[in-house]
C-alpha atoms as a PDB file:
ATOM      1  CA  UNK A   1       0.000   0.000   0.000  1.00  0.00           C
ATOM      2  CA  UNK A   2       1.701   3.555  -0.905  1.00  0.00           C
ATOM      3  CA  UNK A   3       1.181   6.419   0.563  1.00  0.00           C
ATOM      4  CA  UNK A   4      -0.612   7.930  -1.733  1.00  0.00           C
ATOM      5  CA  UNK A   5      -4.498   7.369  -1.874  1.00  0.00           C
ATOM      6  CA  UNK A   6      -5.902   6.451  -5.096  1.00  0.00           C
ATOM      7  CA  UNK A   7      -8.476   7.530  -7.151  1.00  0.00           C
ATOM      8  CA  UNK A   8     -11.802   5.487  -7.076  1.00  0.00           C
ATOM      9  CA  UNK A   9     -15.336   6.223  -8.345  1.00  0.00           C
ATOM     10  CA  UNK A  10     -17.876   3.891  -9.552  1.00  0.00           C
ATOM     11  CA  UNK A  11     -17.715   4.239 -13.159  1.00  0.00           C
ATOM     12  CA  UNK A  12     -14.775   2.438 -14.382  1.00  0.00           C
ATOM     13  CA  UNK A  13     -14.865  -0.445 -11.587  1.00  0.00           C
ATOM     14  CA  UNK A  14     -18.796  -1.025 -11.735  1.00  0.00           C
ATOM     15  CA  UNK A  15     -18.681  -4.446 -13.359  1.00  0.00           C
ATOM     16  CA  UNK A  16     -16.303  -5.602 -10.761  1.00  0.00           C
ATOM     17  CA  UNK A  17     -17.689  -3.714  -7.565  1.00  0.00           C
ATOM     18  CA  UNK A  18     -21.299  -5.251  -8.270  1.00  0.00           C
ATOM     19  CA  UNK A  19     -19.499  -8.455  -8.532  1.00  0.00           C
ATOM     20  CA  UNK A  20     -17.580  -8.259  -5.182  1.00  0.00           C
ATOM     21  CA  UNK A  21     -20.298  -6.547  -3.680  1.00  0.00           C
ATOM     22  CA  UNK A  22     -22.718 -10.307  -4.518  1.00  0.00           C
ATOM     23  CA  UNK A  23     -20.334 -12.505  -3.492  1.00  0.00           C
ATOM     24  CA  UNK A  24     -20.293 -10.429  -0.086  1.00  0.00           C
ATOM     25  CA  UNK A  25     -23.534 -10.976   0.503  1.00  0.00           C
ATOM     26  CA  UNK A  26     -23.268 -15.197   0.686  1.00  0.00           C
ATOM     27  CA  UNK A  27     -20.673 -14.293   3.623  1.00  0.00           C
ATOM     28  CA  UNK A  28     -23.055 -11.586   5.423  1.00  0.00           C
ATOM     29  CA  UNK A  29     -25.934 -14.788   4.806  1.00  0.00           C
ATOM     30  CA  UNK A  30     -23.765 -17.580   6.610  1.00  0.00           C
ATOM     31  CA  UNK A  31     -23.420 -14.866   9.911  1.00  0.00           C
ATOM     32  CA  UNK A  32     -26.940 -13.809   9.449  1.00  0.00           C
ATOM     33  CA  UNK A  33     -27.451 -17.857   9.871  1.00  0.00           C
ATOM     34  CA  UNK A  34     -24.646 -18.720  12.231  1.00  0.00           C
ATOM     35  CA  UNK A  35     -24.030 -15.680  14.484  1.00  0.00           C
ATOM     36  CA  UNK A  36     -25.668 -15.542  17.633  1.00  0.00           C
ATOM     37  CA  UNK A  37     -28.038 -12.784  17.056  1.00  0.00           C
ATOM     38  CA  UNK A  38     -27.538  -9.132  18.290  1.00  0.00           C
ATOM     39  CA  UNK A  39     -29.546  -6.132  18.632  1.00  0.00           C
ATOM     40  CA  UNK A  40     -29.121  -3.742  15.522  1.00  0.00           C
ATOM     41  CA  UNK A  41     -28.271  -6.677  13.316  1.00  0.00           C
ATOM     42  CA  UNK A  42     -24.999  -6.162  14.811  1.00  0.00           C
ATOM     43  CA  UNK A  43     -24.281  -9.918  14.390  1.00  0.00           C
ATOM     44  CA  UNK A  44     -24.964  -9.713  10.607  1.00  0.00           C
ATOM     45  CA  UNK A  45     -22.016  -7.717  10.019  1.00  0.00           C
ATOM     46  CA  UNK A  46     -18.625  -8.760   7.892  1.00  0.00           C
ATOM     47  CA  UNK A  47     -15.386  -7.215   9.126  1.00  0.00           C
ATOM     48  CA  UNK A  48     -12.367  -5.974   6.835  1.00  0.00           C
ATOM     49  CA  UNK A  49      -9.100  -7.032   7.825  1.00  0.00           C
ATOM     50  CA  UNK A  50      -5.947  -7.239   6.332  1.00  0.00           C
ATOM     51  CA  UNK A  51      -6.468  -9.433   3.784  1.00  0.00           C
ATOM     52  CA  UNK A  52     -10.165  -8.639   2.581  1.00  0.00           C
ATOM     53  CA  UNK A  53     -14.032  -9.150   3.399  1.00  0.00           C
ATOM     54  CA  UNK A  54     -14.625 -11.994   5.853  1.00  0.00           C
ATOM     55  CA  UNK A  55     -17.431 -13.189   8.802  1.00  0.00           C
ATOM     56  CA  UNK A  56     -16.616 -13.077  12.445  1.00  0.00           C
ATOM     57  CA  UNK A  57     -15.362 -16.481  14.166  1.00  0.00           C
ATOM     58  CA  UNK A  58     -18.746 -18.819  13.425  1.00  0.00           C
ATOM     59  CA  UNK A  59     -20.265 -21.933  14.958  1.00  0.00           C
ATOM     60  CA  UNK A  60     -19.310 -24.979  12.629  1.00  0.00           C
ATOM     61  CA  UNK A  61     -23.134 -26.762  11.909  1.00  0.00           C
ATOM     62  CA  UNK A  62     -21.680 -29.918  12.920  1.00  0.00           C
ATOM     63  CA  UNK A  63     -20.899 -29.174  16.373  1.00  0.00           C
ATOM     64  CA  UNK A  64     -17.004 -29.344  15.399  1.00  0.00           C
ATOM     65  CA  UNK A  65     -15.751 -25.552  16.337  1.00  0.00           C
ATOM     66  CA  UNK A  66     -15.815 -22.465  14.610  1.00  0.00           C
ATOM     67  CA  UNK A  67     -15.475 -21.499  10.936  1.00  0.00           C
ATOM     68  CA  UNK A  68     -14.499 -18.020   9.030  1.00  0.00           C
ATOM     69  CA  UNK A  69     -15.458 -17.539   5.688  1.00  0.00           C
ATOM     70  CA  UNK A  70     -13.697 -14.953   3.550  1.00  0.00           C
ATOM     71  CA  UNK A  71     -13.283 -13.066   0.506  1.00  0.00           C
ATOM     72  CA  UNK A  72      -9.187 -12.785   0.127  1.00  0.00           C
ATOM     73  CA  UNK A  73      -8.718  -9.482  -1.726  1.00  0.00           C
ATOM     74  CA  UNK A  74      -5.064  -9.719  -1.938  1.00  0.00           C
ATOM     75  CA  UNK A  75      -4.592 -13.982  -3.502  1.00  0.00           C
ATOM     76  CA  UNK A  76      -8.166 -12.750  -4.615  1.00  0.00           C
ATOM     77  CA  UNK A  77     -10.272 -16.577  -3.787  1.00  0.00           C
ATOM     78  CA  UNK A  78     -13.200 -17.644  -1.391  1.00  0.00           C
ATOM     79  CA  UNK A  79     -11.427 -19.226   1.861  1.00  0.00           C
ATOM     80  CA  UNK A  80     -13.113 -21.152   4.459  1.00  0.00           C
ATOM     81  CA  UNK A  81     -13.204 -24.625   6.087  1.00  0.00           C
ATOM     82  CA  UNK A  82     -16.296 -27.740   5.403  1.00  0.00           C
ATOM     83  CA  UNK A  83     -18.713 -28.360   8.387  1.00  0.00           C
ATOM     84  CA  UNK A  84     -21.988 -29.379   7.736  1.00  0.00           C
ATOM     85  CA  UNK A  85     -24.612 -27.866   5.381  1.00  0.00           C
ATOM     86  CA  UNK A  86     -26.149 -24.284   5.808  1.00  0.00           C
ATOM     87  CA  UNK A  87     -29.014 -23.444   3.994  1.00  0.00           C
ATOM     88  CA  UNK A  88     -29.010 -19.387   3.417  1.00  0.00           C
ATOM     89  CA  UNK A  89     -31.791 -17.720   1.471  1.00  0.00           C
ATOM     90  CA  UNK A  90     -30.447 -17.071  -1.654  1.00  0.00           C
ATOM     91  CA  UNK A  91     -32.205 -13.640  -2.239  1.00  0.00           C
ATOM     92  CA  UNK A  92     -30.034 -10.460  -2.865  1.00  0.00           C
ATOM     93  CA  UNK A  93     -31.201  -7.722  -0.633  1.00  0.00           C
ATOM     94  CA  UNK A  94     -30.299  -4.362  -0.035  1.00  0.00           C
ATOM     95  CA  UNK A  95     -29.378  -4.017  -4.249  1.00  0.00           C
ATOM     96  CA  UNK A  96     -31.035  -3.337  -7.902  1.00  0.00           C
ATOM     97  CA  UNK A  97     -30.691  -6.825  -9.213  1.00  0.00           C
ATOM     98  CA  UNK A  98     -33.094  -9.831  -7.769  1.00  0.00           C
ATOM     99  CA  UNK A  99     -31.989 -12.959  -9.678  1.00  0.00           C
ATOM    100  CA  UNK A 100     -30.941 -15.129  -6.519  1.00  0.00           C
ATOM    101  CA  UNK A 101     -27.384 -15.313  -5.609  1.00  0.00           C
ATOM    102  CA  UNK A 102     -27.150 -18.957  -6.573  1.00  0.00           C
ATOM    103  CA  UNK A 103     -28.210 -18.665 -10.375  1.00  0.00           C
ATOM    104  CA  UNK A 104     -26.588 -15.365 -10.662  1.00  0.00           C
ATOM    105  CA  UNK A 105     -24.797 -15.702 -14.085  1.00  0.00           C
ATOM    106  CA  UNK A 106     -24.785 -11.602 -14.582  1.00  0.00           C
ATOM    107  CA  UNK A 107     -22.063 -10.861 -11.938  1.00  0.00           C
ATOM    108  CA  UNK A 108     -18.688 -12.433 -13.096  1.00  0.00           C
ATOM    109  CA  UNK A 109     -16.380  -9.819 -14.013  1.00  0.00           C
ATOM    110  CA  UNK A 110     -13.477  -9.525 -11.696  1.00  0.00           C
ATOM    111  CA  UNK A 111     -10.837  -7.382 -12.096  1.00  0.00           C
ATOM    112  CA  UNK A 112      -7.629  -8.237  -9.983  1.00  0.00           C
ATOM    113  CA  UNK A 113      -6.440  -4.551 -10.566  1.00  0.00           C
ATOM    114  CA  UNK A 114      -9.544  -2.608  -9.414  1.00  0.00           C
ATOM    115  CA  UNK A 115      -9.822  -4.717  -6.862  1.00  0.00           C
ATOM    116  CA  UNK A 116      -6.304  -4.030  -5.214  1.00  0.00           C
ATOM    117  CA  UNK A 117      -7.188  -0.310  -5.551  1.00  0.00           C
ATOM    118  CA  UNK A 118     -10.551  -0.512  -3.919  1.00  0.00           C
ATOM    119  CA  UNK A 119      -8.827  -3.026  -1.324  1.00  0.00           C
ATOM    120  CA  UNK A 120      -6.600  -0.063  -0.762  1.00  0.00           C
ATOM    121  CA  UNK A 121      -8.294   2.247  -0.453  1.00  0.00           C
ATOM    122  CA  UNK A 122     -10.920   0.924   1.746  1.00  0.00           C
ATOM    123  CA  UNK A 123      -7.712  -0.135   3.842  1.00  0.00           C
ATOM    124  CA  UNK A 124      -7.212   3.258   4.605  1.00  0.00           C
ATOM    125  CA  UNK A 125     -11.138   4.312   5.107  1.00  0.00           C
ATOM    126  CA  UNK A 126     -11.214   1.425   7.783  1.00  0.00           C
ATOM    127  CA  UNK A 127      -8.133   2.758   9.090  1.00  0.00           C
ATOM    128  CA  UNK A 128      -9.971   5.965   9.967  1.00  0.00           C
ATOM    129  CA  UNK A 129     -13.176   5.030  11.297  1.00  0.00           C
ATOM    130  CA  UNK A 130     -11.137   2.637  13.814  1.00  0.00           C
ATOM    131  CA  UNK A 131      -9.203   5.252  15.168  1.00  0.00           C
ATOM    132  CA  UNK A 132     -12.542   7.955  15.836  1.00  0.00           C
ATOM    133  CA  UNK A 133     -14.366   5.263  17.362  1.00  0.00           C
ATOM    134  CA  UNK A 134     -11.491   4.563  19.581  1.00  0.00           C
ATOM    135  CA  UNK A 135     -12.160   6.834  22.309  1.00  0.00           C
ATOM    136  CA  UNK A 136     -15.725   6.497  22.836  1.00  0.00           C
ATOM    137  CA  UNK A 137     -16.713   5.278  26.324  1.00  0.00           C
ATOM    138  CA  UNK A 138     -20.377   4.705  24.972  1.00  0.00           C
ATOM    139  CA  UNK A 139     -22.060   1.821  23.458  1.00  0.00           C
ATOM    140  CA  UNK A 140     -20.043   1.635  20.197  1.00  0.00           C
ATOM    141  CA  UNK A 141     -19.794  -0.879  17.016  1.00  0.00           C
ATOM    142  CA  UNK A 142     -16.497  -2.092  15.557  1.00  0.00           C
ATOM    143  CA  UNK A 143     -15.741  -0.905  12.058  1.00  0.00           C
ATOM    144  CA  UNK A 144     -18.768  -3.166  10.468  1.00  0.00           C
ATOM    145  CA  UNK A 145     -18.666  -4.306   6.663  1.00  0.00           C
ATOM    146  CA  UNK A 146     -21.901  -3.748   5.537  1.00  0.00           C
ATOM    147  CA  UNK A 147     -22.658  -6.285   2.920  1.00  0.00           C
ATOM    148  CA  UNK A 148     -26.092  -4.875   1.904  1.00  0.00           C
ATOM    149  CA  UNK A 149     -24.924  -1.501   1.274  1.00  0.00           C
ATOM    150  CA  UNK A 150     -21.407  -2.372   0.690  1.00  0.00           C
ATOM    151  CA  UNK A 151     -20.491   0.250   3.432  1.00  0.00           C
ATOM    152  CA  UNK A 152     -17.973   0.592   6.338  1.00  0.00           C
ATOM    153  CA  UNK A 153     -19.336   2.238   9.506  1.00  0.00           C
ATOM    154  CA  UNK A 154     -19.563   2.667  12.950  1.00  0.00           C
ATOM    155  CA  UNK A 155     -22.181   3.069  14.752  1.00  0.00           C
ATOM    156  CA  UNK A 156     -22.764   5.165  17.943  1.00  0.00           C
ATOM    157  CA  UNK A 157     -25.659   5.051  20.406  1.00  0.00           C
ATOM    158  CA  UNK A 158     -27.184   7.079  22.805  1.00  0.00           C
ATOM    159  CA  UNK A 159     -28.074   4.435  25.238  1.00  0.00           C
ATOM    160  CA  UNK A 160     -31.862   5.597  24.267  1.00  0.00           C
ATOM    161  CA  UNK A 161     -34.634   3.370  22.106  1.00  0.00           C
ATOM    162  CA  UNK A 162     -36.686   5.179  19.178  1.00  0.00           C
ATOM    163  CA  UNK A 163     -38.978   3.922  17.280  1.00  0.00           C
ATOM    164  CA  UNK A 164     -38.169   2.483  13.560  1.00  0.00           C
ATOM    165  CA  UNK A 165     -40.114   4.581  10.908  1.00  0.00           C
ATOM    166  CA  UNK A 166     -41.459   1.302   9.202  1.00  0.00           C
ATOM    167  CA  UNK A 167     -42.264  -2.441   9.883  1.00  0.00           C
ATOM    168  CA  UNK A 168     -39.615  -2.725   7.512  1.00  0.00           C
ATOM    169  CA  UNK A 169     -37.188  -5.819   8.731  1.00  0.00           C
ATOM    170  CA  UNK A 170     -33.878  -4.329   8.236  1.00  0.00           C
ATOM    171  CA  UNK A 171     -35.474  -0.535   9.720  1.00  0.00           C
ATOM    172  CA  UNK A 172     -37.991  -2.082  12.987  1.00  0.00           C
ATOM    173  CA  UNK A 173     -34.383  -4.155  13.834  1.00  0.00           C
ATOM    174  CA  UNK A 174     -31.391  -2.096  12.907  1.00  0.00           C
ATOM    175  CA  UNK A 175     -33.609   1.510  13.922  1.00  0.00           C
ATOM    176  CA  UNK A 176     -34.862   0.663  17.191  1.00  0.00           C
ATOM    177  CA  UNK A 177     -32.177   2.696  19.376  1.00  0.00           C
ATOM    178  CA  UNK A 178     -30.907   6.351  19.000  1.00  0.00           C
ATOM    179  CA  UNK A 179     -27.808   5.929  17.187  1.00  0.00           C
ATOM    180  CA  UNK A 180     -24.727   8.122  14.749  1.00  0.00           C
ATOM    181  CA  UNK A 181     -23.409   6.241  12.022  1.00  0.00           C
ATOM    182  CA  UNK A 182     -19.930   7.558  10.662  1.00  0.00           C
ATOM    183  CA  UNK A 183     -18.974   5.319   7.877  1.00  0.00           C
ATOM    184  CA  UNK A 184     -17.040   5.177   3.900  1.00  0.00           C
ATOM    185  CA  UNK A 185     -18.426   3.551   0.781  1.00  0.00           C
ATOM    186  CA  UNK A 186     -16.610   3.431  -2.716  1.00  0.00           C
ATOM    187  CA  UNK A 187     -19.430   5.001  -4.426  1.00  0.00           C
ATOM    188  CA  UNK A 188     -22.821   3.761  -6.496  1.00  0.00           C
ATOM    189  CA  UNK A 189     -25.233   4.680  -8.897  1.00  0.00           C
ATOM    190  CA  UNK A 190     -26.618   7.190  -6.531  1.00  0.00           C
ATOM    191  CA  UNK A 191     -23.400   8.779  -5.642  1.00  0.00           C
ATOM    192  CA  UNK A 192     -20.657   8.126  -8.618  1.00  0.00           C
ATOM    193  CA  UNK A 193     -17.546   8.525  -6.036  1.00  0.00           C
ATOM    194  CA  UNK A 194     -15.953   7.636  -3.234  1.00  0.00           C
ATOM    195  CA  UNK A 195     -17.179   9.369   0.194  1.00  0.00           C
ATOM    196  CA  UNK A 196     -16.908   9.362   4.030  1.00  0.00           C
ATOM    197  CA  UNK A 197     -20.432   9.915   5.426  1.00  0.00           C
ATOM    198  CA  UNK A 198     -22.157  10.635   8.027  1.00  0.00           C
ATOM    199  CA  UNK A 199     -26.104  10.746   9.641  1.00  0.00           C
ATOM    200  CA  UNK A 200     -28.155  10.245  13.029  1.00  0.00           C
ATOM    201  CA  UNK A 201     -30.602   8.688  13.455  1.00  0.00           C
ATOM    202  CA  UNK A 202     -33.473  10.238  14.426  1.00  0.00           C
ATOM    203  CA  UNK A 203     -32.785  13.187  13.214  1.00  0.00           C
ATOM    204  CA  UNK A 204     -34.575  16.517  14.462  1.00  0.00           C
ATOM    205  CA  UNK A 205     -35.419  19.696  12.365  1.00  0.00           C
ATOM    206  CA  UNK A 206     -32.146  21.620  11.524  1.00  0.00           C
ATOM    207  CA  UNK A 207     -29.424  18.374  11.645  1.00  0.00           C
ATOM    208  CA  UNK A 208     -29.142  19.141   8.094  1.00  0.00           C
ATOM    209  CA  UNK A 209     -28.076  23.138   8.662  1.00  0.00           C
ATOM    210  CA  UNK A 210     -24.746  22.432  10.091  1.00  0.00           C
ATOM    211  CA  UNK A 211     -21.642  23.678   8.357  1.00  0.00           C
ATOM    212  CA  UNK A 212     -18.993  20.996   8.788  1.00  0.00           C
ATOM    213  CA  UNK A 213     -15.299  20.455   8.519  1.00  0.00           C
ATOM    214  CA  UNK A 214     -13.100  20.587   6.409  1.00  0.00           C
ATOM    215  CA  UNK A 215     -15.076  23.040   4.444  1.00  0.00           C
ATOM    216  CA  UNK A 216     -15.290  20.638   1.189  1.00  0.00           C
ATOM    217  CA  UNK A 217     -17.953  18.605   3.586  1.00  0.00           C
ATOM    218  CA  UNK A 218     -21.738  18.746   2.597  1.00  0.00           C
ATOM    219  CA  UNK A 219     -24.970  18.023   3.329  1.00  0.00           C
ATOM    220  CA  UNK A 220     -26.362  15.691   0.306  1.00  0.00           C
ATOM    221  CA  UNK A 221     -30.369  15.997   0.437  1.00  0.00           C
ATOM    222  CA  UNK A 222     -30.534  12.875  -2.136  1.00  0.00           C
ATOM    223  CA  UNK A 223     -28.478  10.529   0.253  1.00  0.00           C
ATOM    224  CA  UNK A 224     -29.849  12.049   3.387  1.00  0.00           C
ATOM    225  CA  UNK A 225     -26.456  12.246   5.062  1.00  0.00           C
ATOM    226  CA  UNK A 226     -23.369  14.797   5.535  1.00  0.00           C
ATOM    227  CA  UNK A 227     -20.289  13.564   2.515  1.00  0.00           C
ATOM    228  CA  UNK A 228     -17.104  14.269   2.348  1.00  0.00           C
ATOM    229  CA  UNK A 229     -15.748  13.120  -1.010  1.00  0.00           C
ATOM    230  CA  UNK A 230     -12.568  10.967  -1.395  1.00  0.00           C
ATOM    231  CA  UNK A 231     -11.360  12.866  -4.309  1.00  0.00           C
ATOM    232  CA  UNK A 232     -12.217  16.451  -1.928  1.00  0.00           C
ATOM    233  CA  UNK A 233      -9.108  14.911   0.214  1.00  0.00           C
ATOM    234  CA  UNK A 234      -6.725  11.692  -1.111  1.00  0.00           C
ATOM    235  CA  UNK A 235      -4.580  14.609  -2.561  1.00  0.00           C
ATOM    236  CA  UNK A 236      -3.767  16.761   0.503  1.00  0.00           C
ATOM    237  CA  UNK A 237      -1.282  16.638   2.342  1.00  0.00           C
ATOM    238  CA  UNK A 238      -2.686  14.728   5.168  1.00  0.00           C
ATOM    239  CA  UNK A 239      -5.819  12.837   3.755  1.00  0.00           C
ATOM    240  CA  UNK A 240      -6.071  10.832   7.202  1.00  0.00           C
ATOM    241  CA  UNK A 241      -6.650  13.486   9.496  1.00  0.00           C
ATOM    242  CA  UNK A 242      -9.261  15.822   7.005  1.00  0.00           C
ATOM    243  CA  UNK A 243     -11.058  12.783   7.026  1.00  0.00           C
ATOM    244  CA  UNK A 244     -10.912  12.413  10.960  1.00  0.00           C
ATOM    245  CA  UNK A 245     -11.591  15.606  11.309  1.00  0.00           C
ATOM    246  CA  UNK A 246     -14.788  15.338   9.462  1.00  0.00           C
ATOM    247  CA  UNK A 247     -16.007  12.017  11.494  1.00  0.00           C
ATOM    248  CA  UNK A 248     -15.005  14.569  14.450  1.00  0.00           C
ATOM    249  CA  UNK A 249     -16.687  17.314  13.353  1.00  0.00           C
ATOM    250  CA  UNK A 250     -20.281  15.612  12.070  1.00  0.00           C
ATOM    251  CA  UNK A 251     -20.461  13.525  15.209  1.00  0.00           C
ATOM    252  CA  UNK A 252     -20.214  16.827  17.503  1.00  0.00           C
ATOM    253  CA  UNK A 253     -22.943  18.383  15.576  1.00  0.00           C
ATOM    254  CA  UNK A 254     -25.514  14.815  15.747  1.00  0.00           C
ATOM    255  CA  UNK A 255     -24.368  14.791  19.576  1.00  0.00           C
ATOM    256  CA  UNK A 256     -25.468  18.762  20.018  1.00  0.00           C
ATOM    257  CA  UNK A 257     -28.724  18.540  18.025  1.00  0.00           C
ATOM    258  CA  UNK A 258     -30.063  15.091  18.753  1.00  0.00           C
ATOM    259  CA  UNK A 259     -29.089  16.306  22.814  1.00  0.00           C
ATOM    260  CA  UNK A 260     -26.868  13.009  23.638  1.00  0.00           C
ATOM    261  CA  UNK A 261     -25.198  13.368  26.894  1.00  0.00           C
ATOM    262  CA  UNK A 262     -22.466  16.095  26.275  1.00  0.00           C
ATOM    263  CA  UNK A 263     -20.165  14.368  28.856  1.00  0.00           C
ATOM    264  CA  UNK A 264     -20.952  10.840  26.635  1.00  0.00           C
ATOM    265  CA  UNK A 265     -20.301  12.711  23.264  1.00  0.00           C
ATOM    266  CA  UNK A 266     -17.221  13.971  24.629  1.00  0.00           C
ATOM    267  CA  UNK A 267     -15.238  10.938  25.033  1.00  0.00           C
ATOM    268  CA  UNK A 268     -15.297  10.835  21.360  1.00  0.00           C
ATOM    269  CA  UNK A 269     -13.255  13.243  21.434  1.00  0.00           C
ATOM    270  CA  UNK A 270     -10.693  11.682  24.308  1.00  0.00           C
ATOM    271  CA  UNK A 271     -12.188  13.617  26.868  1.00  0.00           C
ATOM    272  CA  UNK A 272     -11.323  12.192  29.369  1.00  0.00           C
ATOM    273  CA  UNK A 273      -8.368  10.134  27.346  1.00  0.00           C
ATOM    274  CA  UNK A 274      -9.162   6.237  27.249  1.00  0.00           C
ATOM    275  CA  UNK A 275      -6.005   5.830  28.698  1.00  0.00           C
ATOM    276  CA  UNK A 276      -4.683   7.857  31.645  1.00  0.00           C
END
């Protein structure tokens, strides 16, 4: 990995992102059947480590130990040990295509090369969100993998329930607690570039008013959520911190609107330091 951080938008690297982005989704089915399950779908979640997409340690089906199925972004294969059967439900979800995942013919382009930039440069978004999440003395999520929206976030909560804005299953599950979700994703239809993010949820009258930092962050009314493009900030001089200083600066203004304990919210901010 270089120092530099490399261009990526959705465009050139579609074929291959929708393709990575389905085979994601059979990992995120084994944990949704394997994982002991957690409030906010938290057990759903894939992690990224350091060599690609892969599920949490996992009880074998046959009783034998524990399993972890991965997508290897660097030797670029599926890796994972036998077991016993699991039946997963085959349907994509969370995506514009609906031809189930196991007689999906359409999504078989893979690019080795786009991959190891995406790989990179997701690297370094990870590397980000695991640092501003590391002071919080709150309820917290790890840096989650997102195989649905083919996201990386981290969520925050308040310690507070709210009630989900539809019976929706993902939304009555996942929306059931007062939470801030700072997170990356490499870009979409919706959104042609890479982009840090950022939203609370609820979200009162005037969350959308702030004025963030660095000044190249935004409030996108299509997405619903502060951005802060990739390209806005992989050519400064110090990509890392604009980027923490945008998780930094969105999560003060959720904490101040959405009235989270300010002593709570400030530990995000090592106040008081996590280690003394």
């Amino acid at each position: 990995m270089s120092d530099v951080w490399p261009p990526l938008s959705y465009g050139p690297w579609s074929a291959t992102c929708d393709t990575l982005h389905a085979h994601t989704q059979v990992l995120g089915k084994l944990a949704v059947e394997l994982a002991p399950p957690e409030p906010q779908l938290q057990h759903a979640a894939l992690r990224l480590s350091a060599r690609g997409w892969e599920t949490l340690a996992l009880p074998v089906p046959d009783g034998s130990g524990a399993l972890v199925a991965a997508l290897d972004l660097r030797t670029h294969e599926a890796v994972g040990r036998r077991g016993g059967a699991v039946e997963i439900n085959p349907a994509p979800q969370e995506v514009p295509w609906q031809v189930p995942l196991d007689e999906d013919h359409e999504h078989a382009t893979y690019d080795p090369d786009q991959v190891t930039t995406y790989f990179d440069a997701a690297t370094r978004a990870a590397l980000v969100l695991a640092e501003f999440r590391a002071p919080f003395r709150g309820r917290s999520t790890p840096v989650n993998a997102w195989w649905g929206t083919f996201d990386l976030a981290v969520h925050f909560f308040s310690g507070q329930s709210a009630n989900p804005p539809s019976d929706d299953f993902i939304v009555r599950n996942g929306g059931d607690a007062e939470q801030v979700e700072i997170g990356w994703w490499p870009g979409d239809p919706n959104h042609e570039g890479a982009a840090f993010f950022a939203f609370a949820y609820p979200s009162p009258d005037g969350f959308a008013d702030a004025n963030l930092t660095p000044a190249a962050a935004r409030w996108d009314g299509q997405l619903g959520e502060y951005v802060l493009d990739w390209e806005d900030i992989r050519e400064s001089p110090d990509p890392h911190a604009l980027a923490l200083e945008f998780a930094r600066s969105a999560f003060r203004h959720a904490c101040a609107v959405c009235e989270w304990d300010p002593v709570l919210a400030a530990t995000a901010e090592g106040v008081p330091p996590p280690i003394r």
